[in-house]
C-alpha atoms as a PDB file:
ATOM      1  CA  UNK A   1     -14.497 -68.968  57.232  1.00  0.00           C
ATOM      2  CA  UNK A   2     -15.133 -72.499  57.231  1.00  0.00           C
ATOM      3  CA  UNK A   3     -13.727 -75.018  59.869  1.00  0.00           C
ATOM      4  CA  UNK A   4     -12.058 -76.426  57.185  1.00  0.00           C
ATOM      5  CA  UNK A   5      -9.307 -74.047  56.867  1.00  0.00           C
ATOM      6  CA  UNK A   6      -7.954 -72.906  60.055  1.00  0.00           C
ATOM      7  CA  UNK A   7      -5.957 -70.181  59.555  1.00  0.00           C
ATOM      8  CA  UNK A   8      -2.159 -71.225  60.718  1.00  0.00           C
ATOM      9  CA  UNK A   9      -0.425 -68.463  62.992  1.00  0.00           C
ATOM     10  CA  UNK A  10       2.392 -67.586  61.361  1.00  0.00           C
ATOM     11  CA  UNK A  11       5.956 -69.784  62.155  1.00  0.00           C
ATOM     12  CA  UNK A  12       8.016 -67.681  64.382  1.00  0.00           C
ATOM     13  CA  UNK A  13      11.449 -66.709  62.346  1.00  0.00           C
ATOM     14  CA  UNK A  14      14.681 -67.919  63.590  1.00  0.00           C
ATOM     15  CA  UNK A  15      16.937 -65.058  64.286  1.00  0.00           C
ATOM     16  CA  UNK A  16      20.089 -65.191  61.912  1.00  0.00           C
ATOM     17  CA  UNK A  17      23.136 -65.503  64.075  1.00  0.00           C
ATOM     18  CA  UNK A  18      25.299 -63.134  61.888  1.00  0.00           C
ATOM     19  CA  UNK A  19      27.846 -62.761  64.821  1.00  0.00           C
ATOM     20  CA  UNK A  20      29.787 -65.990  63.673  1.00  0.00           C
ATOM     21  CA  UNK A  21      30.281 -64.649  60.237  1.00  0.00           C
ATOM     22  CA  UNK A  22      30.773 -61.420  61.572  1.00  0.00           C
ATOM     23  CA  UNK A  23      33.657 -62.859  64.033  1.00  0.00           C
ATOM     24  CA  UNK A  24      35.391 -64.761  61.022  1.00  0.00           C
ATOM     25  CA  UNK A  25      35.544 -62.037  59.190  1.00  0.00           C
ATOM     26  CA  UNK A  26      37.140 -59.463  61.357  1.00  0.00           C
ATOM     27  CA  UNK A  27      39.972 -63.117  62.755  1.00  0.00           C
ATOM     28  CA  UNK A  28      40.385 -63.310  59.080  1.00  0.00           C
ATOM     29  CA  UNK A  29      41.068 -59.801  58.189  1.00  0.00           C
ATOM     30  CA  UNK A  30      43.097 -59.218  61.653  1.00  0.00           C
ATOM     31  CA  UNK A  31      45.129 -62.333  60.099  1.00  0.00           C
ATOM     32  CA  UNK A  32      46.092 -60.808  56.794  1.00  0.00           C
ATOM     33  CA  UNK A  33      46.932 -57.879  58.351  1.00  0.00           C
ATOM     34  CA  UNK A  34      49.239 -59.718  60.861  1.00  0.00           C
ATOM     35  CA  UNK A  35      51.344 -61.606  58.350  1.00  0.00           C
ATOM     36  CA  UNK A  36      51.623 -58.849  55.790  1.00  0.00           C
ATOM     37  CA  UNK A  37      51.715 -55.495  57.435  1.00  0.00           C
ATOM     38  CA  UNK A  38      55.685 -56.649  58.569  1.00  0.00           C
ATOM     39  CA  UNK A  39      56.572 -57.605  55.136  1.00  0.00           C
ATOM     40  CA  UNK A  40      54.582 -54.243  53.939  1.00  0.00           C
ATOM     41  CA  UNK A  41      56.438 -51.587  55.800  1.00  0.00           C
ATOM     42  CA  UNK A  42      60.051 -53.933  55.715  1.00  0.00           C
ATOM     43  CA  UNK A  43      59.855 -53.360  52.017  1.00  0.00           C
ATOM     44  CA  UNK A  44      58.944 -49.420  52.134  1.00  0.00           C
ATOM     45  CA  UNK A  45      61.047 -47.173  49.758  1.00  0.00           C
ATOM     46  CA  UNK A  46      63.013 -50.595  48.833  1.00  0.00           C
ATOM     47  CA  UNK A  47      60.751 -51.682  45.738  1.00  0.00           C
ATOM     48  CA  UNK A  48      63.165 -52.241  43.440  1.00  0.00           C
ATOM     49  CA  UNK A  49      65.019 -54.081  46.352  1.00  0.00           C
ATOM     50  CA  UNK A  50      64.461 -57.537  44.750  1.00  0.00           C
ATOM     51  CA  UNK A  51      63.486 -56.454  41.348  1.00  0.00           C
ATOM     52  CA  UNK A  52      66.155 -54.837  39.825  1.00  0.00           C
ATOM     53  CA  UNK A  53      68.978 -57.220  40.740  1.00  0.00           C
ATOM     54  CA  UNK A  54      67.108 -60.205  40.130  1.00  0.00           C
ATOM     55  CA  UNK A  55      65.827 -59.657  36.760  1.00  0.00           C
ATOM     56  CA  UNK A  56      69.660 -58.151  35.425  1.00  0.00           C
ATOM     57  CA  UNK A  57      70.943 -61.600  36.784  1.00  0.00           C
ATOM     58  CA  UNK A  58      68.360 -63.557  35.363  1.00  0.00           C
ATOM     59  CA  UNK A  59      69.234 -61.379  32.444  1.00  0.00           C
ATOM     60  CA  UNK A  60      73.401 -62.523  32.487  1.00  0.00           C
ATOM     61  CA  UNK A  61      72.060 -65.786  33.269  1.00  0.00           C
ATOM     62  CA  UNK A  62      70.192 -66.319  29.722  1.00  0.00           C
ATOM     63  CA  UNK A  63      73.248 -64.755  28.260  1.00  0.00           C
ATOM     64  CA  UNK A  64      75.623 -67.050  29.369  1.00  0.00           C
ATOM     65  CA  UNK A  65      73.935 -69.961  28.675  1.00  0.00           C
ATOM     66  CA  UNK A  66      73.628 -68.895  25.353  1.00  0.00           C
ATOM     67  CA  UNK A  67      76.959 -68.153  24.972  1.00  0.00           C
ATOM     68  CA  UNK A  68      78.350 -71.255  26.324  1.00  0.00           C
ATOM     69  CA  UNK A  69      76.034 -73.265  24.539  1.00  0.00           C
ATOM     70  CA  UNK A  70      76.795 -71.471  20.931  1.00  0.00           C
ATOM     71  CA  UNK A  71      79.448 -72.751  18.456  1.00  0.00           C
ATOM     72  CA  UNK A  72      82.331 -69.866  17.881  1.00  0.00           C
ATOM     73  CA  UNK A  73      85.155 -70.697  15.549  1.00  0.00           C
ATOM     74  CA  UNK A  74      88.379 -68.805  15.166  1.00  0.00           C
ATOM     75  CA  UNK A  75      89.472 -67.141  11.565  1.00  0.00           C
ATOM     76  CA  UNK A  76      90.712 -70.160   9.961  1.00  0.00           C
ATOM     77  CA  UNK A  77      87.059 -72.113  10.697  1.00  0.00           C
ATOM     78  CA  UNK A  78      88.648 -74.412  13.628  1.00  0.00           C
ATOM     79  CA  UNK A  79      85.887 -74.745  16.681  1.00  0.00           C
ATOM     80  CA  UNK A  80      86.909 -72.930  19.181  1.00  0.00           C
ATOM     81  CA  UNK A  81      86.478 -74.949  22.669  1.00  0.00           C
ATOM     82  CA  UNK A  82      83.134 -73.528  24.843  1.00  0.00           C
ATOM     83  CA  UNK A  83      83.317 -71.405  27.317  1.00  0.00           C
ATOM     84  CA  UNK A  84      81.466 -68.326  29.413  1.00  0.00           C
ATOM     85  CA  UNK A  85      81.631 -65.023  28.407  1.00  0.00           C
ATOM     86  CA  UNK A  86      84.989 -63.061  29.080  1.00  0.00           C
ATOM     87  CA  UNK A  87      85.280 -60.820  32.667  1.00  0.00           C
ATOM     88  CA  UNK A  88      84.100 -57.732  33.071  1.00  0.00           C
ATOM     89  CA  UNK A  89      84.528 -55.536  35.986  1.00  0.00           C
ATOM     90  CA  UNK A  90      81.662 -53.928  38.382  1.00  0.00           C
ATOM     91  CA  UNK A  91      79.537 -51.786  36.276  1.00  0.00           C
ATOM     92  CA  UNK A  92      78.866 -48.994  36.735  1.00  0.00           C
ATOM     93  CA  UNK A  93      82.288 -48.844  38.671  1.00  0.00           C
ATOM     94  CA  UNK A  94      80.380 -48.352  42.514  1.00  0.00           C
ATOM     95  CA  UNK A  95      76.573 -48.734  42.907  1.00  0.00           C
ATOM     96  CA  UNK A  96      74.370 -45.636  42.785  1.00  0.00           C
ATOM     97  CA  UNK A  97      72.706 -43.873  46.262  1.00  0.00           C
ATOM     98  CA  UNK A  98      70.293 -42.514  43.364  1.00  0.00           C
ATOM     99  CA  UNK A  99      69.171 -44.143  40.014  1.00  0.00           C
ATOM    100  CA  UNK A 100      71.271 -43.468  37.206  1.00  0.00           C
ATOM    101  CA  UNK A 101      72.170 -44.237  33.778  1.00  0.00           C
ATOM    102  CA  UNK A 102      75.447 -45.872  33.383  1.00  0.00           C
ATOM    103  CA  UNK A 103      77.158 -44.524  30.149  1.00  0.00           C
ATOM    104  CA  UNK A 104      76.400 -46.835  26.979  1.00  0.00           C
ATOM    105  CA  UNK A 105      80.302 -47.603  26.197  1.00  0.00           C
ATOM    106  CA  UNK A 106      80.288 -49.105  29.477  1.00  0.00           C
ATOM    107  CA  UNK A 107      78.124 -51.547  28.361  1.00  0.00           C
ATOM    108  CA  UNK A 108      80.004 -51.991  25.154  1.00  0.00           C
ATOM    109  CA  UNK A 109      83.165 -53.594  26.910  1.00  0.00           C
ATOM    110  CA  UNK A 110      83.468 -57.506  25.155  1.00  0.00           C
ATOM    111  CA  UNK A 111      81.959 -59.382  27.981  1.00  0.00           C
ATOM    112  CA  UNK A 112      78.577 -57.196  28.048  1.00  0.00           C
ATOM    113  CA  UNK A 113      78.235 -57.625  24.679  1.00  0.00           C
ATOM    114  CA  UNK A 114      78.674 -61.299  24.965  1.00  0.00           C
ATOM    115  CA  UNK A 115      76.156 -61.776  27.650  1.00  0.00           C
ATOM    116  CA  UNK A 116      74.208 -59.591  25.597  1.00  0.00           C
ATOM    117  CA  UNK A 117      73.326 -57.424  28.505  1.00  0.00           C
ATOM    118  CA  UNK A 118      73.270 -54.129  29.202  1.00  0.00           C
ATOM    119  CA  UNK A 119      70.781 -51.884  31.513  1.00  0.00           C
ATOM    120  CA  UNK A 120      69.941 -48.514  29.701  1.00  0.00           C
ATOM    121  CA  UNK A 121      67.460 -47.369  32.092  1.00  0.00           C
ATOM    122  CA  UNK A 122      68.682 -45.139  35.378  1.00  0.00           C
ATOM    123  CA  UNK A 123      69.304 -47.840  38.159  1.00  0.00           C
ATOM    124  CA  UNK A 124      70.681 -48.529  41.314  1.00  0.00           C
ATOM    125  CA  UNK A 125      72.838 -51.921  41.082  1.00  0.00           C
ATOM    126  CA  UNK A 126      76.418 -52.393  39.707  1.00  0.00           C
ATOM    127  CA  UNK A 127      76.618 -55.848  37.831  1.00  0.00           C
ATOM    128  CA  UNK A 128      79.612 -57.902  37.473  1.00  0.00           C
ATOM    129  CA  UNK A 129      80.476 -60.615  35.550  1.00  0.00           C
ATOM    130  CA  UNK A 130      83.938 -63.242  36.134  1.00  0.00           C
ATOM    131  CA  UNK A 131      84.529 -66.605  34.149  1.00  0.00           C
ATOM    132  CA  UNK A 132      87.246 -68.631  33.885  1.00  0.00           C
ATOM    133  CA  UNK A 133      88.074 -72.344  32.425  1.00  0.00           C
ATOM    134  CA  UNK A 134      86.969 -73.533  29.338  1.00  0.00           C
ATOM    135  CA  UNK A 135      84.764 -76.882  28.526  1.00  0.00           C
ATOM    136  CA  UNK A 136      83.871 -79.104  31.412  1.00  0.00           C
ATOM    137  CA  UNK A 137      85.880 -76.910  33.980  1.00  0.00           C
ATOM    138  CA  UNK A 138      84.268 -73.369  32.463  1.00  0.00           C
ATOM    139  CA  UNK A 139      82.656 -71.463  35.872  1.00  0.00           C
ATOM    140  CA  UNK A 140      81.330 -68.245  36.243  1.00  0.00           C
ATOM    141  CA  UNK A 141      80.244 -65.868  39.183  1.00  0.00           C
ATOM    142  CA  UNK A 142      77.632 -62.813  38.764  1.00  0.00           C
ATOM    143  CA  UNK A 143      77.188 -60.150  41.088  1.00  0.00           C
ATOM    144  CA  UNK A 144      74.997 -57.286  41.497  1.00  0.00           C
ATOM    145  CA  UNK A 145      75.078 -55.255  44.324  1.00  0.00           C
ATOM    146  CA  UNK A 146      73.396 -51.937  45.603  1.00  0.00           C
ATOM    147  CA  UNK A 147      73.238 -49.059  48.268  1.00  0.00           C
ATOM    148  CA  UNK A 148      69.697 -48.084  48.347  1.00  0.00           C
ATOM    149  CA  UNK A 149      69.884 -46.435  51.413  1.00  0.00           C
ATOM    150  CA  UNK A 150      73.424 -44.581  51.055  1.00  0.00           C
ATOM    151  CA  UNK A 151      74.995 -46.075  53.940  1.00  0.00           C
ATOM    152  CA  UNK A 152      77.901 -47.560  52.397  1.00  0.00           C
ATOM    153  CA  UNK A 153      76.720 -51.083  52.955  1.00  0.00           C
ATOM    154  CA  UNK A 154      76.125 -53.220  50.528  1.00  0.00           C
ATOM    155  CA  UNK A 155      73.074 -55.918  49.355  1.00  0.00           C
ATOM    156  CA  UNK A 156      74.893 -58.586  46.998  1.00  0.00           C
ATOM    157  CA  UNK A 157      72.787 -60.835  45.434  1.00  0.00           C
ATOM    158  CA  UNK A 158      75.267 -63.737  43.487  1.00  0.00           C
ATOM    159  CA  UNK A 159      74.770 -66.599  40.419  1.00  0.00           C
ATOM    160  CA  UNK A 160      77.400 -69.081  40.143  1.00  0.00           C
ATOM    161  CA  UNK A 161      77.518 -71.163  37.520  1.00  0.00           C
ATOM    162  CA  UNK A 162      79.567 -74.265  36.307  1.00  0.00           C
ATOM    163  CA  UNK A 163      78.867 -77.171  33.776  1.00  0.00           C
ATOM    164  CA  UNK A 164      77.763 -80.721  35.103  1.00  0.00           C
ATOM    165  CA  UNK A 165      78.784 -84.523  34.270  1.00  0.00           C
ATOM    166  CA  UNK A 166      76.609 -84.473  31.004  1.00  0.00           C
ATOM    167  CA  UNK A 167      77.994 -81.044  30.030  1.00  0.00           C
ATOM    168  CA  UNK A 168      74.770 -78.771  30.974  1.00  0.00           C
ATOM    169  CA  UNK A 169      74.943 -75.376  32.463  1.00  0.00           C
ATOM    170  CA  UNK A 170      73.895 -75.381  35.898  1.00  0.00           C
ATOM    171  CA  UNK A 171      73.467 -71.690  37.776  1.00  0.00           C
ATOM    172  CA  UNK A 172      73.145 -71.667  41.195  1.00  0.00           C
ATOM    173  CA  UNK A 173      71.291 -68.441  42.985  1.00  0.00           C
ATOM    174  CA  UNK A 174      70.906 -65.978  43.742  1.00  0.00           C
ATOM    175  CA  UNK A 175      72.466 -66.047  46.782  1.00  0.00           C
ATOM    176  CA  UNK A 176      71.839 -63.332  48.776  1.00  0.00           C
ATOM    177  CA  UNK A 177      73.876 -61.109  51.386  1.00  0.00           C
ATOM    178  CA  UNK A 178      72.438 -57.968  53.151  1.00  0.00           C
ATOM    179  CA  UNK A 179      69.117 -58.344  50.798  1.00  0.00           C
ATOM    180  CA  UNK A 180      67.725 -55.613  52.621  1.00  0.00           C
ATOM    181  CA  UNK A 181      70.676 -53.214  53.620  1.00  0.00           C
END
């Protein structure tokens, strides 16, 4: 060995300080937890809470658009003036505690088959379907409402539609009562 070349201690290592990461991790994780443990165990045994009644309106919604928006003329070719779909009562008749299959000439009643809806599936909700007026005054109110938990009450969740100034169909909803019953 020369004088030349000193041999250099080594540099002394700088402990990692982990326990910051460490910390943010677990506040982070603690956080998540927190804010969606509630909504978690609220929704328990309800998953088709939201679900099914949504997408059947959303459903009756695209239907009556359509409708409204089509050209029907009567037998002798006149245009007949535009309006929603025709009534039809709750179906199936009361909601079911269990899922179901409604009977398919339920669905077959004019105003299903207008809306072109119809759930074939076993389900929980009873959907409903009013209109009245025709043009500029045509309205129309949707309901579907269930008893998930067999208590005899009742969600509702609602559309309600009418036609604006420039003759557009506007739907308002869902609106929501007893979401979670």
């Amino acid at each position: 060995m020369s004088d030349a070349d000193p041999v250099k201690p080594p540099e002394p290592r700088r402990p990692r300080r982990k326990l910051p990461f460490v910390l943010a991790g677990v506040l982070a994780l603690a956080v998540a937890v927190f804010v969606t443990l509630p909504y978690l165990v609220h929704r328990r045994g309800h998953n088709c809470g939201q679900v099914e009644p949504t997408e059947g309106l959303d459903k009756i919604r695209s239907g009556a658009r359509h409708f409204f928006e089509s050209e029907r003329y009567d037998s002798q070719g006149n245009l007949l003036p535009k309006r929603f779909p025709r009534s039809v009562p709750p179906t199936p008749s009361k909601p079911n505690c269990e899922k179901a299959v409604t009977a398919n000439a339920r669905w077959g009643m004019p105003g299903w088959q207008e809306l072109r809806f119809a759930i074939t599936e076993p389900h929980y909700y009873s959907f409903e379907f009013h209109s009245a007026g025709t043009g500029s005054a045509s309205v129309f109110t949707a309901r579907a409402r269930g008893d998930l938990d067999c208590d005899g009450v009742l969600s509702t969740f609602e559309l309600r539609g009418s036609i604006d100034a420039e003759g557009v169909v506007k739907v308002a909803g869902p609106i929501l009562w007893n979401e979670i019953e």
